[in-house]
Protein backbone atom coordinates (compact mmCIF):
# COMPACT_ATOMS: atom_id res chain seq x y z
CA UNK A 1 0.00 0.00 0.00
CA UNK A 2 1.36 2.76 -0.66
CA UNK A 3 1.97 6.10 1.48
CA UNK A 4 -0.27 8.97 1.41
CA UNK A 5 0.77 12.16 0.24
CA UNK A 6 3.22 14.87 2.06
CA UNK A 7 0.02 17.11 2.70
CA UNK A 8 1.82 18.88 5.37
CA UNK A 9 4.50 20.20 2.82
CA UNK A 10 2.06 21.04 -0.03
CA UNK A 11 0.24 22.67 1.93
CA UNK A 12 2.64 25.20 3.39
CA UNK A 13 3.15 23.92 7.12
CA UNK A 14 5.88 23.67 8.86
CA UNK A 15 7.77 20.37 8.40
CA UNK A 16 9.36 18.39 11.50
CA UNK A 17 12.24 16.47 12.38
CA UNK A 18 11.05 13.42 12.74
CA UNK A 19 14.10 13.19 15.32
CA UNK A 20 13.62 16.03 17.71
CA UNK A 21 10.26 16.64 16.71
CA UNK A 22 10.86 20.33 16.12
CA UNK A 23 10.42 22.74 13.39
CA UNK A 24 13.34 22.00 10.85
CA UNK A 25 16.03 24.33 10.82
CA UNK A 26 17.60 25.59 7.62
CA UNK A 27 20.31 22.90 7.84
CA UNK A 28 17.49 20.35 7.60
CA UNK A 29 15.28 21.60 4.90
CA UNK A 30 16.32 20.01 1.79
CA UNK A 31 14.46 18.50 -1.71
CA UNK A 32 15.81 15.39 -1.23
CA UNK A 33 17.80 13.23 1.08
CA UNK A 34 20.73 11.76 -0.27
CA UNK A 35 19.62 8.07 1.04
CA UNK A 36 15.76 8.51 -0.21
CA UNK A 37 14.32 6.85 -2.85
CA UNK A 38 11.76 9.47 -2.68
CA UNK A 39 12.57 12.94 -4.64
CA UNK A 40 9.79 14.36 -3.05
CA UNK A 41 10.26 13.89 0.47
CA UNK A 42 11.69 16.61 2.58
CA UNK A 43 14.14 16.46 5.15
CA UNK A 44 15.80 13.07 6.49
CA UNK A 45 14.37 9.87 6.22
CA UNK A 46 11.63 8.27 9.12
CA UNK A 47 13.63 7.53 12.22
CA UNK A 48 14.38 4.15 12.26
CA UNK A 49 16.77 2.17 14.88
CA UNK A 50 20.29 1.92 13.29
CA UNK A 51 22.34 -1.24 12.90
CA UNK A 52 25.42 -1.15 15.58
CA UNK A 53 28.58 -3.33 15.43
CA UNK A 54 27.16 -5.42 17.85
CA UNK A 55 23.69 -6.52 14.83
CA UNK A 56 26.99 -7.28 12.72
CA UNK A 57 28.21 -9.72 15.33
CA UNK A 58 25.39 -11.48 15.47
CA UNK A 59 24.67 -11.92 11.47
CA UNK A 60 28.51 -12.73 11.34
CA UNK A 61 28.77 -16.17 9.94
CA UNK A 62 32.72 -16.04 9.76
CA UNK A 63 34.90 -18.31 11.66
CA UNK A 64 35.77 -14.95 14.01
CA UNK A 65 32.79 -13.86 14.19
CA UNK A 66 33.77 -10.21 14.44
CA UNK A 67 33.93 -6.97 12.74
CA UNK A 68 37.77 -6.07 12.30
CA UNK A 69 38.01 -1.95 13.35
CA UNK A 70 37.87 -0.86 10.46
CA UNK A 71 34.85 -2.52 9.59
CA UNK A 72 33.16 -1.47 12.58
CA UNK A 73 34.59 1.92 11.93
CA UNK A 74 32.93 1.99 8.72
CA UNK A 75 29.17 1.26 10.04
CA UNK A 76 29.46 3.51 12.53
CA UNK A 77 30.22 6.77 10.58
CA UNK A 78 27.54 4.89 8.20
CA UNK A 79 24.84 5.07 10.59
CA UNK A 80 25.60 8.64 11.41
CA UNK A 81 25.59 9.70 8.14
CA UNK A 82 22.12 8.72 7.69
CA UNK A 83 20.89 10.84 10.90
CA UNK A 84 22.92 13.53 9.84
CA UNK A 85 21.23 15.90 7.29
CA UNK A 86 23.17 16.21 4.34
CA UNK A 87 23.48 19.67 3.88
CA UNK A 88 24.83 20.13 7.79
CA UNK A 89 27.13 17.71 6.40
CA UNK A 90 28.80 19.09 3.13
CA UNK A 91 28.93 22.34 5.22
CA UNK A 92 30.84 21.80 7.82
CA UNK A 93 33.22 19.05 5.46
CA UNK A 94 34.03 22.41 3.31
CA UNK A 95 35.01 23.68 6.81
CA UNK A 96 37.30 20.88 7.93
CA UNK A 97 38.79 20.21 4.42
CA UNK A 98 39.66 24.08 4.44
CA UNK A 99 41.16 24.25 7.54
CA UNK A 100 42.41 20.93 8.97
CA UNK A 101 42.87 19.28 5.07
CA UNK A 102 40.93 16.13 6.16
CA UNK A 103 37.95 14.84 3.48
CA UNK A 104 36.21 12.96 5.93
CA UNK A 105 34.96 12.91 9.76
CA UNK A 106 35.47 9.83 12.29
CA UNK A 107 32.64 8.39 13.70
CA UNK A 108 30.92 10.49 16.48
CA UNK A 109 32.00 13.66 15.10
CA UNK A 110 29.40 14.51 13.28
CA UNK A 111 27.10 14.28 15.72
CA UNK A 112 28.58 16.10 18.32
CA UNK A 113 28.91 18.75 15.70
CA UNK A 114 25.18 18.67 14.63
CA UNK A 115 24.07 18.80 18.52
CA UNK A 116 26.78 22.25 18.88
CA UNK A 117 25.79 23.89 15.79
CA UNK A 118 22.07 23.21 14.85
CA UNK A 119 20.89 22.05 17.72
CA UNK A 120 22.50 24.45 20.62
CA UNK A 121 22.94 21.94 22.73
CA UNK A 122 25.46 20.51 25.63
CA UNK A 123 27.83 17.83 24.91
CA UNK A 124 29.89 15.38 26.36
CA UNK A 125 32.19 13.64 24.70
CA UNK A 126 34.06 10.63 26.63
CA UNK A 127 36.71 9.27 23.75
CA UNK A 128 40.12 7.89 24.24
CA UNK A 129 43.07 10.25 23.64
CA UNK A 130 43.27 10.88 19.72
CA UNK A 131 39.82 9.91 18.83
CA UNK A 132 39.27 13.50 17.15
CA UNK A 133 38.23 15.33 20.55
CA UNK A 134 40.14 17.80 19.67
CA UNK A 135 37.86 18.84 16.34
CA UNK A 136 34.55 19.29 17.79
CA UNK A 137 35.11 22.45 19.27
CA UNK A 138 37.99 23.70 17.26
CA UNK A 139 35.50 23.54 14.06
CA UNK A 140 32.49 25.28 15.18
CA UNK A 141 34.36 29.11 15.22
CA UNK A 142 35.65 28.49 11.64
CA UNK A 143 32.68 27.28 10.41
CA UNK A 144 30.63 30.36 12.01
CA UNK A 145 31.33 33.85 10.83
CA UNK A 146 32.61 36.37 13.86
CA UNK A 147 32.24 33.37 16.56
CA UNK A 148 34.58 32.52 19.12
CA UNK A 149 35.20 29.23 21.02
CA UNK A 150 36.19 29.54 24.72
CA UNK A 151 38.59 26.89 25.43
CA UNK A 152 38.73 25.88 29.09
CA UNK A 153 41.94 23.65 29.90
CA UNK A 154 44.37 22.85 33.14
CA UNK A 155 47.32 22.15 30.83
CA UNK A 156 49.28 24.64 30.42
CA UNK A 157 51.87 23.12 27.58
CA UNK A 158 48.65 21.52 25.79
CA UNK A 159 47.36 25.11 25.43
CA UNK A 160 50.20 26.22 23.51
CA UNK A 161 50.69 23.44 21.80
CA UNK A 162 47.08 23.88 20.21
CA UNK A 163 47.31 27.23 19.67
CA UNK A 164 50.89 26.65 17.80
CA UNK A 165 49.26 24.49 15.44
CA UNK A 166 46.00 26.72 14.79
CA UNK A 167 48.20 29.28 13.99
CA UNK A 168 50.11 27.85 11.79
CA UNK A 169 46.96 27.11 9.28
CA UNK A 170 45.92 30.66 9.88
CA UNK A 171 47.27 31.15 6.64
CA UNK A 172 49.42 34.08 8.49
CA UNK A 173 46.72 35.18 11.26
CA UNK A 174 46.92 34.13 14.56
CA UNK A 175 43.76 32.53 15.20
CA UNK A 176 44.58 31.23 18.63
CA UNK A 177 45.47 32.17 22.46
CA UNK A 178 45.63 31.10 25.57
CA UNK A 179 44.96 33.42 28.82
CA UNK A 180 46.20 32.48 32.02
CA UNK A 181 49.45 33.11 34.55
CA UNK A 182 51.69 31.29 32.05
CA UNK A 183 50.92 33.82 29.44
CA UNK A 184 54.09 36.51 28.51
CA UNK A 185 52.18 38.90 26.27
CA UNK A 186 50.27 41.85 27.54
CA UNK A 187 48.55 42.63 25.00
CA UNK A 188 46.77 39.04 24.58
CA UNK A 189 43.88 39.38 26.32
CA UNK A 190 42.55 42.42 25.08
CA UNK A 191 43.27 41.23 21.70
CA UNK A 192 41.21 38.27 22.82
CA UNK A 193 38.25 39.93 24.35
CA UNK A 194 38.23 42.33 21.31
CA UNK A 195 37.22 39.51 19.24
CA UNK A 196 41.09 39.53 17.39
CA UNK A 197 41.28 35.08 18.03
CA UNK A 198 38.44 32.36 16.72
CA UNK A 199 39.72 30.17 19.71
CA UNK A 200 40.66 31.07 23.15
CA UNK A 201 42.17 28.94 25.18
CA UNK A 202 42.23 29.77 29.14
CA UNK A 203 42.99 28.48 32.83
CA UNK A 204 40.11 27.53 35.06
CA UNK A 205 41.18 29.75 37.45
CA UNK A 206 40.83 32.33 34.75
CA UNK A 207 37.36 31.80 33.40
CA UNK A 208 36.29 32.04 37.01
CA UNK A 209 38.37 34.73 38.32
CA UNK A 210 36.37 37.81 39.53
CA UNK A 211 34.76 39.89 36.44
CA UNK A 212 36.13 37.90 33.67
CA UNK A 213 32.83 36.43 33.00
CA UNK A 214 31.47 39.83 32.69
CA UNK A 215 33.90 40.50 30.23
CA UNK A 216 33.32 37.00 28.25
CA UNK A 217 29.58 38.29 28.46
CA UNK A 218 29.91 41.69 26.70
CA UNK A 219 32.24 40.28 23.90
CA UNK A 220 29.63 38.10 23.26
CA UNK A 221 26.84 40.70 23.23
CA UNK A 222 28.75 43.56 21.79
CA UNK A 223 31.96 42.14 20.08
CA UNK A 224 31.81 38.43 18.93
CA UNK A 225 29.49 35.62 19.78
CA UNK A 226 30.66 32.97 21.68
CA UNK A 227 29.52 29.83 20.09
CA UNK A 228 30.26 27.66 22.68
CA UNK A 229 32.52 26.93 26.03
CA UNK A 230 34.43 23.44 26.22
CA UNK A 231 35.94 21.97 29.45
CA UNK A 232 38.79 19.80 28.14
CA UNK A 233 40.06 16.79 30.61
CA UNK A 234 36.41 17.70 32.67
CA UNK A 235 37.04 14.76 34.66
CA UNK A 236 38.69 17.38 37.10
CA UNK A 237 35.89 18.09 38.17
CA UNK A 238 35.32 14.75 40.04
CA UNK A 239 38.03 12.18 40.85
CA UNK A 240 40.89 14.57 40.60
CA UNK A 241 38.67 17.99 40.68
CA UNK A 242 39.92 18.68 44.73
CA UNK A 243 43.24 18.21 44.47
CA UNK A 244 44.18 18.69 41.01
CA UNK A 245 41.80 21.81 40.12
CA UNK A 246 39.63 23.15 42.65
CA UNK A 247 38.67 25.71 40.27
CA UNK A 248 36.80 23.30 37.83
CA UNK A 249 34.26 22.84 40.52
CA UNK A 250 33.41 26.41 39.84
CA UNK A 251 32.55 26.19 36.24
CA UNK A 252 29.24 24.87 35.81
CA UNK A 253 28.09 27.77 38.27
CA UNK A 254 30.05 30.95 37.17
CA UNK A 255 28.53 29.70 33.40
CA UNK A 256 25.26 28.63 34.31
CA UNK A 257 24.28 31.47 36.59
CA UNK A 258 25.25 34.72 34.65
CA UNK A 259 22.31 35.75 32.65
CA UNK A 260 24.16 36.09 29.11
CA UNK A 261 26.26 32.77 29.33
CA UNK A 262 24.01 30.81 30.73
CA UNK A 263 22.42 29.70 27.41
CA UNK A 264 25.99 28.99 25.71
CA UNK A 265 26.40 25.61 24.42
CA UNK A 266 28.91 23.80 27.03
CA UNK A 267 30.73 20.64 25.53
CA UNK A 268 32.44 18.91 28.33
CA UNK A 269 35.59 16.38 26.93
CA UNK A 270 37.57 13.67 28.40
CA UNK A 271 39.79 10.37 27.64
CA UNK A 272 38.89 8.77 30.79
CA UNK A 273 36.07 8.96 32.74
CA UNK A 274 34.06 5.64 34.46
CA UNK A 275 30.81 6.09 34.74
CA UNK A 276 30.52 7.29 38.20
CA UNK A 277 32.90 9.96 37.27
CA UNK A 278 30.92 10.91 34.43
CA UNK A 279 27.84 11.26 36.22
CA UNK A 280 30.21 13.89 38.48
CA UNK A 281 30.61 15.95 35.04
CA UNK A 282 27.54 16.13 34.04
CA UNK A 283 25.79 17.62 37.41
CA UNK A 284 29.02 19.76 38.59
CA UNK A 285 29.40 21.30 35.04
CA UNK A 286 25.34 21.90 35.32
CA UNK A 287 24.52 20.01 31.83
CA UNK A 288 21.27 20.84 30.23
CA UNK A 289 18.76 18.66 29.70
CA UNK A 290 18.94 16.72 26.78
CA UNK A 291 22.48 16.60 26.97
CA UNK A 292 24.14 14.96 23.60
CA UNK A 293 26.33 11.76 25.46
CA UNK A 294 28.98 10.43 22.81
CA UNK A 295 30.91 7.76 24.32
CA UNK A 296 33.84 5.42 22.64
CA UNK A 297 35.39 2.63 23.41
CA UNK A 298 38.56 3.69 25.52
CA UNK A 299 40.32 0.46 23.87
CA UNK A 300 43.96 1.32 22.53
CA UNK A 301 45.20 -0.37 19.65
CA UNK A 302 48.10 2.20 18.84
CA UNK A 303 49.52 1.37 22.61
CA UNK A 304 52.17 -0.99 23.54
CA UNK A 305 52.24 -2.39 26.95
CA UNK A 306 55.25 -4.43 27.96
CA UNK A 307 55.43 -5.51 32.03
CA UNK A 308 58.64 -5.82 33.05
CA UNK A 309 60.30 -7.06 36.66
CA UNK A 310 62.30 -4.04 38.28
CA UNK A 311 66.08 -4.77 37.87
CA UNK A 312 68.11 -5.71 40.69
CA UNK A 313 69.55 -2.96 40.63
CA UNK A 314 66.78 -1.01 41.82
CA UNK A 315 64.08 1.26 40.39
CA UNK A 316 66.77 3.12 38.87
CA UNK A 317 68.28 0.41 36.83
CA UNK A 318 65.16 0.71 34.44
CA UNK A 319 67.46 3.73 32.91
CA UNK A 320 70.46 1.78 32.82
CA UNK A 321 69.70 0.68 29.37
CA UNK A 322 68.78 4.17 27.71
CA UNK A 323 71.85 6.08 29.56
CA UNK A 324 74.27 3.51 27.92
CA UNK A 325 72.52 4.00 24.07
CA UNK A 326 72.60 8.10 24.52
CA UNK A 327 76.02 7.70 25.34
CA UNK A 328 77.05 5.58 22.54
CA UNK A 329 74.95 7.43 20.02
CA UNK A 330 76.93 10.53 21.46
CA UNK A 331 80.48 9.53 21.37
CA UNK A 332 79.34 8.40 17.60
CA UNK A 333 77.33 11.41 16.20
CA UNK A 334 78.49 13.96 18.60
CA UNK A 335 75.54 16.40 18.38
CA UNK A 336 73.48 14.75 15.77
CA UNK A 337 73.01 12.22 18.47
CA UNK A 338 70.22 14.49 19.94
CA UNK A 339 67.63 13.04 17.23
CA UNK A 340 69.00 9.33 17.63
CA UNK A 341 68.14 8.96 21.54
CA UNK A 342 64.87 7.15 22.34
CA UNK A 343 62.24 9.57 23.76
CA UNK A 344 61.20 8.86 26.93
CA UNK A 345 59.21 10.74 29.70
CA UNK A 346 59.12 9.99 33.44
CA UNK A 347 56.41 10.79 34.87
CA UNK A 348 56.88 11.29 39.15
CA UNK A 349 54.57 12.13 41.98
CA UNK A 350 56.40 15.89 42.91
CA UNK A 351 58.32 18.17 42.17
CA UNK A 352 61.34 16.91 44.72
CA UNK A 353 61.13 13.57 43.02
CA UNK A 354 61.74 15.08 39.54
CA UNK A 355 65.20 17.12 40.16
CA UNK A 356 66.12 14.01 42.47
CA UNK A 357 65.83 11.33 39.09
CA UNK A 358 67.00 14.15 36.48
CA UNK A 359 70.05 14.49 38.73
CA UNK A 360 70.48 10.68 38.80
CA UNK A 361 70.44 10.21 35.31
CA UNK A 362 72.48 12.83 34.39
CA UNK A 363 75.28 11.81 36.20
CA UNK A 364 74.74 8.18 35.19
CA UNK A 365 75.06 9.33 31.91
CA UNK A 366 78.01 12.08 32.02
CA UNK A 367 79.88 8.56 34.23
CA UNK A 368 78.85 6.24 31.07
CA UNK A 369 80.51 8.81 28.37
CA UNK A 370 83.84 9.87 30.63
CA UNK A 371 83.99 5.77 31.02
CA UNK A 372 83.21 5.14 27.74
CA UNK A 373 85.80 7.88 26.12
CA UNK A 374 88.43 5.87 28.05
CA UNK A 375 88.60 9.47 30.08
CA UNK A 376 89.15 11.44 26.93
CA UNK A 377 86.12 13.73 27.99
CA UNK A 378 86.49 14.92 31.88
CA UNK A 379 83.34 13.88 33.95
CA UNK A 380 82.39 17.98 34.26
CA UNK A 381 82.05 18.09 30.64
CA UNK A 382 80.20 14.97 30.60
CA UNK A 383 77.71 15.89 33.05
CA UNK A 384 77.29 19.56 31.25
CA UNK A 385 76.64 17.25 27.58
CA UNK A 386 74.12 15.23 29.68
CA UNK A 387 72.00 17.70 31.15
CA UNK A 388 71.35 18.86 27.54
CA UNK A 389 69.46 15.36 27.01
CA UNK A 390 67.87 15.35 29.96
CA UNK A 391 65.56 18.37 31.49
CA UNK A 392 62.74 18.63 34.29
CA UNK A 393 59.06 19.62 33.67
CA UNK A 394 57.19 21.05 36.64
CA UNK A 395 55.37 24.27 37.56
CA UNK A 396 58.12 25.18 39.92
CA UNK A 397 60.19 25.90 36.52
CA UNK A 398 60.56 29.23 35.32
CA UNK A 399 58.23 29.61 32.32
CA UNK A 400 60.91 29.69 30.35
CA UNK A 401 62.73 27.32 31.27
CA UNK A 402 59.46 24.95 31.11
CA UNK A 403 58.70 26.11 27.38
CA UNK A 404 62.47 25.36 26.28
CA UNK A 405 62.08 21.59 27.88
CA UNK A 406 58.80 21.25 26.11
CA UNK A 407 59.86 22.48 22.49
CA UNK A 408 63.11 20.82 22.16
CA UNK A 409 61.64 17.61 23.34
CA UNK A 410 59.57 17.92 20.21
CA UNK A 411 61.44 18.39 18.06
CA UNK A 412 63.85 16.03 18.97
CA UNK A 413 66.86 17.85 20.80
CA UNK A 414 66.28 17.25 24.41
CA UNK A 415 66.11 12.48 24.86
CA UNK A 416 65.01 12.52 28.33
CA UNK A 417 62.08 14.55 29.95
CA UNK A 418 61.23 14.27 33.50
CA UNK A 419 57.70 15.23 34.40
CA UNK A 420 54.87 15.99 37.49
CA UNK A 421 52.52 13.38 36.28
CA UNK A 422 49.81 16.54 36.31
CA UNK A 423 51.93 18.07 33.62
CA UNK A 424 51.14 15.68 30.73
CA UNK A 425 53.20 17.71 29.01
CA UNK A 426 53.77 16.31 25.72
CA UNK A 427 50.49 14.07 24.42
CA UNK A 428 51.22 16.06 21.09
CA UNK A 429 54.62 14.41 20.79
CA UNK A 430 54.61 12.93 16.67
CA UNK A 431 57.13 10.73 17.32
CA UNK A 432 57.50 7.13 19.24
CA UNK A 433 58.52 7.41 22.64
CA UNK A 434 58.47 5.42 26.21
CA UNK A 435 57.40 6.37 29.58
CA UNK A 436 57.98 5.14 32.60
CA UNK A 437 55.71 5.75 35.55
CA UNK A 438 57.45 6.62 38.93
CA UNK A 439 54.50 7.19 41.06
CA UNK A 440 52.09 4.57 43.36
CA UNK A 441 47.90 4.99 43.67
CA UNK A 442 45.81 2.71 45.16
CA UNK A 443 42.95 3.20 42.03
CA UNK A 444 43.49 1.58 39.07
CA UNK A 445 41.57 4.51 37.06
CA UNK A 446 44.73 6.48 37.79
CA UNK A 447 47.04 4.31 36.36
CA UNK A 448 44.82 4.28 33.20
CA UNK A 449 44.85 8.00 33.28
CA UNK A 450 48.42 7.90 32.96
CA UNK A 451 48.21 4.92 30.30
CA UNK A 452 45.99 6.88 27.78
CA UNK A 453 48.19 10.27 27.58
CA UNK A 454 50.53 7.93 25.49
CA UNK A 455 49.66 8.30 21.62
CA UNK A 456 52.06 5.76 20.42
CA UNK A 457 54.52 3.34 22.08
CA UNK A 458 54.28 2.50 25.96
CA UNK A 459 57.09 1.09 27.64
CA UNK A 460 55.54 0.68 31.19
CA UNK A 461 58.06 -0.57 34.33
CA UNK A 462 56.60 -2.02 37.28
């Protein structure tokens, strides 16, 4: 039998989405819908329940009886294409190809993007550490004209690292800055509150420091619209939020109880959260109702976990092995050794502990070359060549000090970084390295904190 005519439509009414049940908005109203058979109907096809991985499983006649990830990968964006309208889509694809050169979204984004941008609403988004968190709030100011982002994050190296990267597709503009005691310039945030940045990037204790939401507020009324506010690693505000970042607790209030921010989209982002914890972010951080929840699996396939017994030794034989290649790739190359060394952080409980272990493997290193150069190279000399390998990372650095560390890790100058474990200071590292953990918790959620910083190899002592 067949369906009765769109009477609605011809007749001039308003059309809904048969998703949210609302009036369509103009990123919904389309002639046709790219996976209708229908020319005449008008906005996305009926709601229907999509396939997941998990139908696939059970159809699978295979002798695994799985989807391999890229298969799964594929139904998932595949599914959310179909919810999707199209139009939202080849919009904000333009966006992304123009400024981040990718052709297609992962699965998730899309969604979290459609719920931002057409649909004002909250978000959280609980993926594992390069899932594309990143993206969903770095999109929506580029794809709006005269919009800012507000960027809300307790890392201070992961700030500038973002905002090094924005700038450089700026095409010559700066389109990035971070606000917050770390920051040198003056001059940023007026520059920022006079609209100059799409993205600004800022300290908790910032966003809720006395009168700066006041300020956020007229820039939105008067300068640019804020499009929305995200709260990267927002599990602070639960497991971690007391002693890590009291401030976080003070988010969801300074936002949700001035009159002009209130109604700003907040999208709340984290690679590890249980669901306890996320419960925590959604009522401290004062979610809205109807709150878009994206959740991934926090499975790792890029990480490589190898246990290994403590030599005896002690816990700092575990270096033993890297201080004797940086020596030998020194006495070599000379200089050039700096990009032959094996990466490695350290990650320790406090500050004390971090001088204590750079000073330890510095002079097991400047021994290893004086020994090694059959005394040739006096052990002073040695240990000044060492410390140039290795360097600490915590906030009782100079700011300087901690922004050389960070860069010439990077780029491959500095081997050996020793690191707070609250500094996570380089997840944007694009090479390989190792880490080894010198800290003890009771939970094992912090231990998987620590695990998921690590984008690519994981060497992890215990």
């Amino acid at each position: 039998m067949s369906s009765p005519p769109n009477t609605a439509a011809a007749a001039g009414k308003v059309t809904v989405n048969p998703y949210t049940k609302k009036a369509i908005n103009p990123y919904q109203k389309q002639n046709s819908h790219p996976n209708s058979n229908n020319s005449n109907n008008v906005g996305p096809p009926p709601a229907k329940r999509l396939k997941t991985p998990e139908d696939e499983h059970d159809n699978n006649d295979s002798s695994t009886g799985r989807l391999t990830e890229d298969e799964e990968q594929a139904l998932l964006l595949a599914n959310e294409l179909s919810e999707i309208p199209f139009e939202f889509q080849n919009d904000v694809t333009n966006t992304m190809q123009k400024h981040f050169a990718h052709s297609s979204f992962r699965p998730g984004q899309l969604t979290v993007l459609h719920s931002l941008l057409a649909e004002s609403k909250d978000a959280c988004v609980f993926w594992a550490t390069g899932a594309g968190k990143s993206l969903v709030y770095q999109l929506p100011p580029l794809h709006l004209q005269n919009q800012v982002a507000i960027v809300v994050s307790p890392l201070i190296s992961l700030m500038q690292d973002q905002c090094a990267k924005l700038n450089g597709r700026g095409g010559g503009v700066d389109i990035a800055t971070y606000l917050g005691s770390s920051q040198c310039n003056p001059q940023a945030e007026e520059r920022a509150l006079n609209g100059e940045f799409r993205l600004v990037y800022m300290t908790p204790e910032k966003l809720t420091s006395d009168g700066f939401s006041d300020k956020l507020a007229y820039m939105h009324q008067s300068v640019s619209k804020i499009c929305l506010i995200a709260i990267d690693e927002s599990h602070c505000v639960s497991e971690w939020g007391h002693d890590f970042r009291p401030t976080f607790l003070q988010i969801g209030p300074t936002v949700r109880t001035h009159h002009i921010l209130q109604n700003i989209p907040l999208v709340a982002l984290t690679a590890t959260a249980v669901p306890r914890v996320q419960k925590d972010i959604i009522k401290n951080l004062q979610m809205r109702q109807g709150t878009t929840i994206a959740k991934k699996s926090f499975d790792r396939s890029n990480l490589k976990i190898t246990i290994r017994r403590k030599p005896i030794t002690g816990n700092y034989g575990v270096f033993d092995g890297l201080v004797k290649d940086i020596a030998a790739a020194f006495l070599k190359l000379g200089n050039k050794a700096y990009t032959q060394g094996k990466s490695t952080i350290v990650y320790c409980a406090t500050k004390k502990e971090v001088e204590e272990i750079c000073s330890r493997i510095t002079q097991a290193m400047a021994h290893k070359i004086t020994d090694d150069s059959n005394q040739t190279i006096a052990f002073s000399d040695a240990e000044e060549i060492s410390s140039n390998f290795v360097k600490p990372y915590h906030a009782g650095l100079s700011i300087g000090n901690r922004e050389d560390a960070h860069t010439n890790f990077l780029i491959g100058k500095v081997s050996i970084i020793v690191a707070t474990v609250v500094s996570t200071a380089y997840r944007s590292c694009p090479r390989s390295f190792y880490c080894t953990f010198f800290v003890s918790h009771t939970t094992h959620v912090f231990f998987y904190r620590l695990l998921v910083w690590v984008l690519t190899s994981l060497i992890f002592d215990v």
